[in-house]
Protein backbone atom coordinates (compact mmCIF):
# COMPACT_ATOMS: atom_id res chain seq x y z
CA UNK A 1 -4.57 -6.59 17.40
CA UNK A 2 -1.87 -9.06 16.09
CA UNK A 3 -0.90 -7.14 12.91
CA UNK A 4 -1.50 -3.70 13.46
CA UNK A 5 -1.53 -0.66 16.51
CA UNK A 6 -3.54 2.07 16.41
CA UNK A 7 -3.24 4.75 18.14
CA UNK A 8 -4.34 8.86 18.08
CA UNK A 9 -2.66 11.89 19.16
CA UNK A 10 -3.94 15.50 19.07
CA UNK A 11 -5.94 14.59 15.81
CA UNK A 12 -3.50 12.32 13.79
CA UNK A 13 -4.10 8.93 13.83
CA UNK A 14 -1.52 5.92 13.29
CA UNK A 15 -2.06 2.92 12.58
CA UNK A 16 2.04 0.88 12.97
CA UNK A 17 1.75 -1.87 10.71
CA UNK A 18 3.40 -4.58 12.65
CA UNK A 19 3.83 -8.09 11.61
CA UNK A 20 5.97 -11.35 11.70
CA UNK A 21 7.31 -12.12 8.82
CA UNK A 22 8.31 -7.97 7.91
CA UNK A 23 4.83 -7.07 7.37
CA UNK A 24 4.05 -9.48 5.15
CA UNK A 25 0.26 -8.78 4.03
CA UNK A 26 -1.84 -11.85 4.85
CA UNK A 27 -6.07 -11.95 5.60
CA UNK A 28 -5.63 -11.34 9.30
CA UNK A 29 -3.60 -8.16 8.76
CA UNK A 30 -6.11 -7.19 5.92
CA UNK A 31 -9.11 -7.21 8.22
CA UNK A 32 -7.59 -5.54 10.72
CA UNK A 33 -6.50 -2.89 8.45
CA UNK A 34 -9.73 -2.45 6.84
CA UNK A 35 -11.78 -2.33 10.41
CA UNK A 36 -9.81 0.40 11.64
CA UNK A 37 -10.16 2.58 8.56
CA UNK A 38 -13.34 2.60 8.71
CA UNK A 39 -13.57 2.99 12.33
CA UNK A 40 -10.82 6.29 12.12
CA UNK A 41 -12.74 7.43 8.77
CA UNK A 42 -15.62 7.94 10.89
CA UNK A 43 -13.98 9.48 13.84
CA UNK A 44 -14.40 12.95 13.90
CA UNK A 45 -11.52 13.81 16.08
CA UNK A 46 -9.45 11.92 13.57
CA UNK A 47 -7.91 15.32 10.86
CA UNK A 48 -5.28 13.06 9.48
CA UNK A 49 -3.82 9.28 9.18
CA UNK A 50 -0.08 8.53 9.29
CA UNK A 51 1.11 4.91 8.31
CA UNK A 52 4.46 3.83 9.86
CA UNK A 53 6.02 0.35 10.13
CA UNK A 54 7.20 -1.44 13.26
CA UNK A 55 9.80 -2.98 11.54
CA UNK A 56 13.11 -0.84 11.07
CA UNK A 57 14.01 -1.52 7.57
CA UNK A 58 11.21 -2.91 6.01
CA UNK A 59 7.67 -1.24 5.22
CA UNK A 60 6.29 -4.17 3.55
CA UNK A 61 7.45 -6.77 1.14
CA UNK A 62 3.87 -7.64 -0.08
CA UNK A 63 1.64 -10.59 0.12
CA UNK A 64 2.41 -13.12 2.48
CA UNK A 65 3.23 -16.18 -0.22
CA UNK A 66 3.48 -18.47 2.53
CA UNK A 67 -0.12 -18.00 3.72
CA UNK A 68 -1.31 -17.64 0.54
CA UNK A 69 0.29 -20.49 -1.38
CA UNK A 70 -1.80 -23.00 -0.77
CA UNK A 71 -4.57 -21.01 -1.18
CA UNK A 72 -7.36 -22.98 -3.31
CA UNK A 73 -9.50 -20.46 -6.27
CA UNK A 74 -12.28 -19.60 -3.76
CA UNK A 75 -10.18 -18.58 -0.75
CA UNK A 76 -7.88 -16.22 -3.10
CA UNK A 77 -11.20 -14.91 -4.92
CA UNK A 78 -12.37 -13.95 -1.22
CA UNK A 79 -8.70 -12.47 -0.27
CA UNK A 80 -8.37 -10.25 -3.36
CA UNK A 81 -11.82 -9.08 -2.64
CA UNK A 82 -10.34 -8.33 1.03
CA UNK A 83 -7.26 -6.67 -0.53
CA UNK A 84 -9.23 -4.78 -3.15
CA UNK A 85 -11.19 -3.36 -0.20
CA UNK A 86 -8.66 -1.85 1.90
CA UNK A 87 -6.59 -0.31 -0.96
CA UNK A 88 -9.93 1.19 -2.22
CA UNK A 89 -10.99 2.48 1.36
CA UNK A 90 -7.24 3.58 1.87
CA UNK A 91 -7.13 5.66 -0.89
CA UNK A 92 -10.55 7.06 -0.36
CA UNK A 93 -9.89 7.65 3.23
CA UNK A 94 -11.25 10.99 3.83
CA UNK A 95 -8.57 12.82 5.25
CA UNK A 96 -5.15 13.38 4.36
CA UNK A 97 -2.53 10.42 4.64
CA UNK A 98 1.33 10.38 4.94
CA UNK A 99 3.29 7.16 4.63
CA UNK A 100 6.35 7.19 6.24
CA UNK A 101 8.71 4.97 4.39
CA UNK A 102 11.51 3.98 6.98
CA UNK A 103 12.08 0.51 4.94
CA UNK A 104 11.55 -1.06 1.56
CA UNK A 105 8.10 -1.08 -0.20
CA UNK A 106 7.36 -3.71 -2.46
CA UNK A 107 4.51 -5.18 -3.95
CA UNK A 108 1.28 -4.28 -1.86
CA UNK A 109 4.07 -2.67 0.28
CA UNK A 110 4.43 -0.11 -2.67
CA UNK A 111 0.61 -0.05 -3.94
CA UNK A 112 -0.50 1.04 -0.04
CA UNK A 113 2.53 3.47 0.08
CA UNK A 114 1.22 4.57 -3.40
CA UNK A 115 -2.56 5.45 -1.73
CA UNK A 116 -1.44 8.16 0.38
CA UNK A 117 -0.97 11.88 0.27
CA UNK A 118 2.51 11.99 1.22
CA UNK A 119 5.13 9.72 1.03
CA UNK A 120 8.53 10.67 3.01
CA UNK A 121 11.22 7.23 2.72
CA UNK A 122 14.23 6.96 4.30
CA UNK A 123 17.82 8.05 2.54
CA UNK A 124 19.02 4.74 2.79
CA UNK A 125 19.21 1.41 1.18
CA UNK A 126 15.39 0.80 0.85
CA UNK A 127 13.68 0.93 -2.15
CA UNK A 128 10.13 0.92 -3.54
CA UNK A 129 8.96 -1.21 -6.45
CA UNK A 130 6.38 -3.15 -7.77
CA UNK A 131 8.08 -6.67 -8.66
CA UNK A 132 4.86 -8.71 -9.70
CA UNK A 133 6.04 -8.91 -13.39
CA UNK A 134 9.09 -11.01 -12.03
CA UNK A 135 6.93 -13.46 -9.99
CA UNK A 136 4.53 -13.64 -12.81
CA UNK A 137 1.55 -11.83 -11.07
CA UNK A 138 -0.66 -9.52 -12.90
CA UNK A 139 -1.80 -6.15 -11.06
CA UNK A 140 -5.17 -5.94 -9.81
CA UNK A 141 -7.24 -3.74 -11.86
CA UNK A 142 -8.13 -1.38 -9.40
CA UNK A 143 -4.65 -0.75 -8.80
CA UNK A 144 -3.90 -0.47 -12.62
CA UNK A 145 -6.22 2.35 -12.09
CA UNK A 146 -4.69 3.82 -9.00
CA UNK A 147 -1.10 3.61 -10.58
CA UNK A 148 -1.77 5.23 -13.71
CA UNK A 149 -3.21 8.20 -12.03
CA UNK A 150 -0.12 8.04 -9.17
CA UNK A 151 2.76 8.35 -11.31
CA UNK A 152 3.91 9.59 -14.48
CA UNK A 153 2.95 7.95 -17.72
CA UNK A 154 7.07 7.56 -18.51
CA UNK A 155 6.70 5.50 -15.30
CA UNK A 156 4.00 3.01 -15.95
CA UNK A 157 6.16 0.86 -18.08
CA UNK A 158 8.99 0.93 -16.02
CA UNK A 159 6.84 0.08 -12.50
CA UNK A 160 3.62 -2.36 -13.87
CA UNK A 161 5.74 -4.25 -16.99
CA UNK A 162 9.58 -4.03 -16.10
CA UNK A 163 9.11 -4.16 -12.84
CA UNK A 164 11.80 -1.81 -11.52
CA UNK A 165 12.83 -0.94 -8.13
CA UNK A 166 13.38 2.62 -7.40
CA UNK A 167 16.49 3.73 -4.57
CA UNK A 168 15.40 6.88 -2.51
CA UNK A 169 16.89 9.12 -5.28
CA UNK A 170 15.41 7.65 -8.15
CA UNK A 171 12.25 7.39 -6.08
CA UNK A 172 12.12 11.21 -5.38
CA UNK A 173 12.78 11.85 -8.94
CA UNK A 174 10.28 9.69 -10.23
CA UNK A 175 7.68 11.75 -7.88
CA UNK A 176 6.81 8.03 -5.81
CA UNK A 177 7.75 10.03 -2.85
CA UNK A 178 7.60 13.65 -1.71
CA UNK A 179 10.96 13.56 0.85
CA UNK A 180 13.77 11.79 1.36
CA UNK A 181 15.16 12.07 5.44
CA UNK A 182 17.78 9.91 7.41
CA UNK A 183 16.02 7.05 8.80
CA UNK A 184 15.59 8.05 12.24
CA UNK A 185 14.01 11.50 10.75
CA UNK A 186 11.46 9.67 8.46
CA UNK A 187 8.70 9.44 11.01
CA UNK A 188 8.91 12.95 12.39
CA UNK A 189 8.99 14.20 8.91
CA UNK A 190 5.88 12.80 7.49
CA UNK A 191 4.25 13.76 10.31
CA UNK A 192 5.51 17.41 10.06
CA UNK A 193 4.22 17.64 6.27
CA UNK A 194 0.77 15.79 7.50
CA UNK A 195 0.41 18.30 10.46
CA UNK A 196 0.60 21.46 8.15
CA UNK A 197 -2.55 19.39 6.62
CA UNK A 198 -4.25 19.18 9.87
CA UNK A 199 -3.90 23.25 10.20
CA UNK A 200 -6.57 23.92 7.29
CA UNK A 201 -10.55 23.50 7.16
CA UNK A 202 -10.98 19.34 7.52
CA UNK A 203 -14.25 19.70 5.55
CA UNK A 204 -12.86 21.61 2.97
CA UNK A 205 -9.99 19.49 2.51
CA UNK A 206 -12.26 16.19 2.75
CA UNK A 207 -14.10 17.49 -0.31
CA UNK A 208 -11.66 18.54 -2.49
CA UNK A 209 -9.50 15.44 -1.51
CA UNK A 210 -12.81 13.33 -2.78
CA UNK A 211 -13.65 14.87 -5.87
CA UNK A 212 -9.68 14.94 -7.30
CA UNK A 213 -10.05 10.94 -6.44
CA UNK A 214 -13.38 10.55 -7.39
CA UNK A 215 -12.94 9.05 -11.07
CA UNK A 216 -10.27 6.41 -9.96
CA UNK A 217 -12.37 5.66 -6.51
CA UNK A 218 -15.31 4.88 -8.72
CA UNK A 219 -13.37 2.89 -11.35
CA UNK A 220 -11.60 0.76 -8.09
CA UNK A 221 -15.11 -0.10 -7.00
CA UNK A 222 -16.38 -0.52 -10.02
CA UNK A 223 -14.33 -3.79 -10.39
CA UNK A 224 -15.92 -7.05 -9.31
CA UNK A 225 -15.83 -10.70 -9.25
CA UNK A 226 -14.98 -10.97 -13.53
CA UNK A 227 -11.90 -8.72 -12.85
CA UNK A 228 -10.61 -11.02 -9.75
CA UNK A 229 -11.78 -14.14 -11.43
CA UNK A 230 -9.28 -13.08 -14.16
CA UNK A 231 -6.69 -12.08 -11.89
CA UNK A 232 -6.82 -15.57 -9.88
CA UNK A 233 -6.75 -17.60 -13.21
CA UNK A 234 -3.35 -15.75 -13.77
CA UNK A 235 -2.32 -16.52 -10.38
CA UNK A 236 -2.88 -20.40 -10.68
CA UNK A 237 -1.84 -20.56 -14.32
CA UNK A 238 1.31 -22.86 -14.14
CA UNK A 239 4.14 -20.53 -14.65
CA UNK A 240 3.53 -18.66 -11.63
CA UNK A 241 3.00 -21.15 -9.27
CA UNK A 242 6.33 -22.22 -10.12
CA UNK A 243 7.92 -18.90 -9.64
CA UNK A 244 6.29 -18.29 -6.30
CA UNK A 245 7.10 -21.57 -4.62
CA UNK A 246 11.09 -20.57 -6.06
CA UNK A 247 10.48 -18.20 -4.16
CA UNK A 248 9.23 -19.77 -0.74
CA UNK A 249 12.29 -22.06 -1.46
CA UNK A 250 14.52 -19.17 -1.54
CA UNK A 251 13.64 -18.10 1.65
CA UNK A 252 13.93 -21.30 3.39
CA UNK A 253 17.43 -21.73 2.49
């Protein structure tokens, strides 16, 4: 696979997100991403799925805006669609899931970190955010609905409007993450707080992980072509195109 490894180890599956361009999140990475949740949702010998990066520093900085920019209506109706997918199978995924934040999460960075069970991040100079207000980039609605049941309701404004980014202390205060470790402990302890998961009845922890999600799962699928078309209208609208190819400027220079 060119974007992603997966790999399996006495019942906890990992799938190392690793990409040019820091993990930027374009359709390739999507699909790939997508195939093997289904394939390790299905597995039986799969009790547990830990997410981990491949690139040191960075978890993911969010949509690849250099793929995407020149992205006519229908092919960004189509890769929303793709998006929408994975963060709705990813948060339904059946058994538990630990993120292990050794990097910065931003963007879709942030809203897959925000799917799991557990989130450990690194006691460093990463941070975790959700910076579409700045571009000028409204939230997907299914993630409107995933955020307002993942954090607080004192943090909605701060995260989906003022766009804040959270350092590992504020982010452990603001509950987006469960445990804060040195960098080269970040791995080992996500998978420590996923493998005291792994220890307890998979069925019984399937079902009750399913029905605590099940109102936001079914609003997330609920969503459809009116909600993207609105979305990609806001994504064309003249403003933000401006912003985002600042952006792609910026990091040309």
């Amino acid at each position: 696979m060119a974007g992603i490894e997966v790999t399996l180890h006495q019942g906890l599956a990992r799938i190392n997100i690793s990409k040019a361009r820091g993990n930027a999140l374009d359709a390739a990475v999507l699909a790939e991403m997508r195939a093997a949740l289904g394939e390790l949702g299905r597995d039986p010998a799969v009790h547990g799925l830990l997410l981990t990066s491949g690139h040191a520093k960075l978890f993911s900085p969010g949509l690849d805006l250099v793929a995407l920019v020149d992205y006519d209506r229908n092919a960004m109706l189509a890769f929303l669609e793709l998006f929408d997918t994975v963060v709705t199978e990813l948060y339904a995924f059946p058994r538990p899931v630990g993120v292990a934040l050794t990097g910065s999460a931003l963007a879709g960075g942030c809203i897959l970190a925000l799917c799991a069970d557990l989130r450990v991040m690194a006691d460093s100079g990463a941070v975790i955010g959700l910076n579409e207000a700045r571009v000028g980039v409204a939230l997907p609605f299914g993630v409107t609905r995933l955020l307002a049941a993942a954090v607080s309701p004192r943090e909605l404004t701060r995260m989906a409007l003022q766009a804040r980014n959270y350092n590992p202390a504020e982010a452990l205060a603001a509950g987006l993450v469960d445990q804060l470790a040195a960098p080269a402990e970040v791995i080992p302890a996500t998978e420590a707080l996923l493998r005291e998961l792994l220890d307890r009845e998979p069925g019984a922890l399937s079902l009750t992980k399913a029905w605590l999600r099940a109102p936001v799962i079914e609003a997330m699928r609920g969503s459809g072509l009116a909600e993207r078309q609105q979305f990609v209208e806001c994504w064309f609208s003249p403003g933000t195109q401006a912003r985002m190819r600042e952006i792609l400027a910026g990091l040309k220079k």
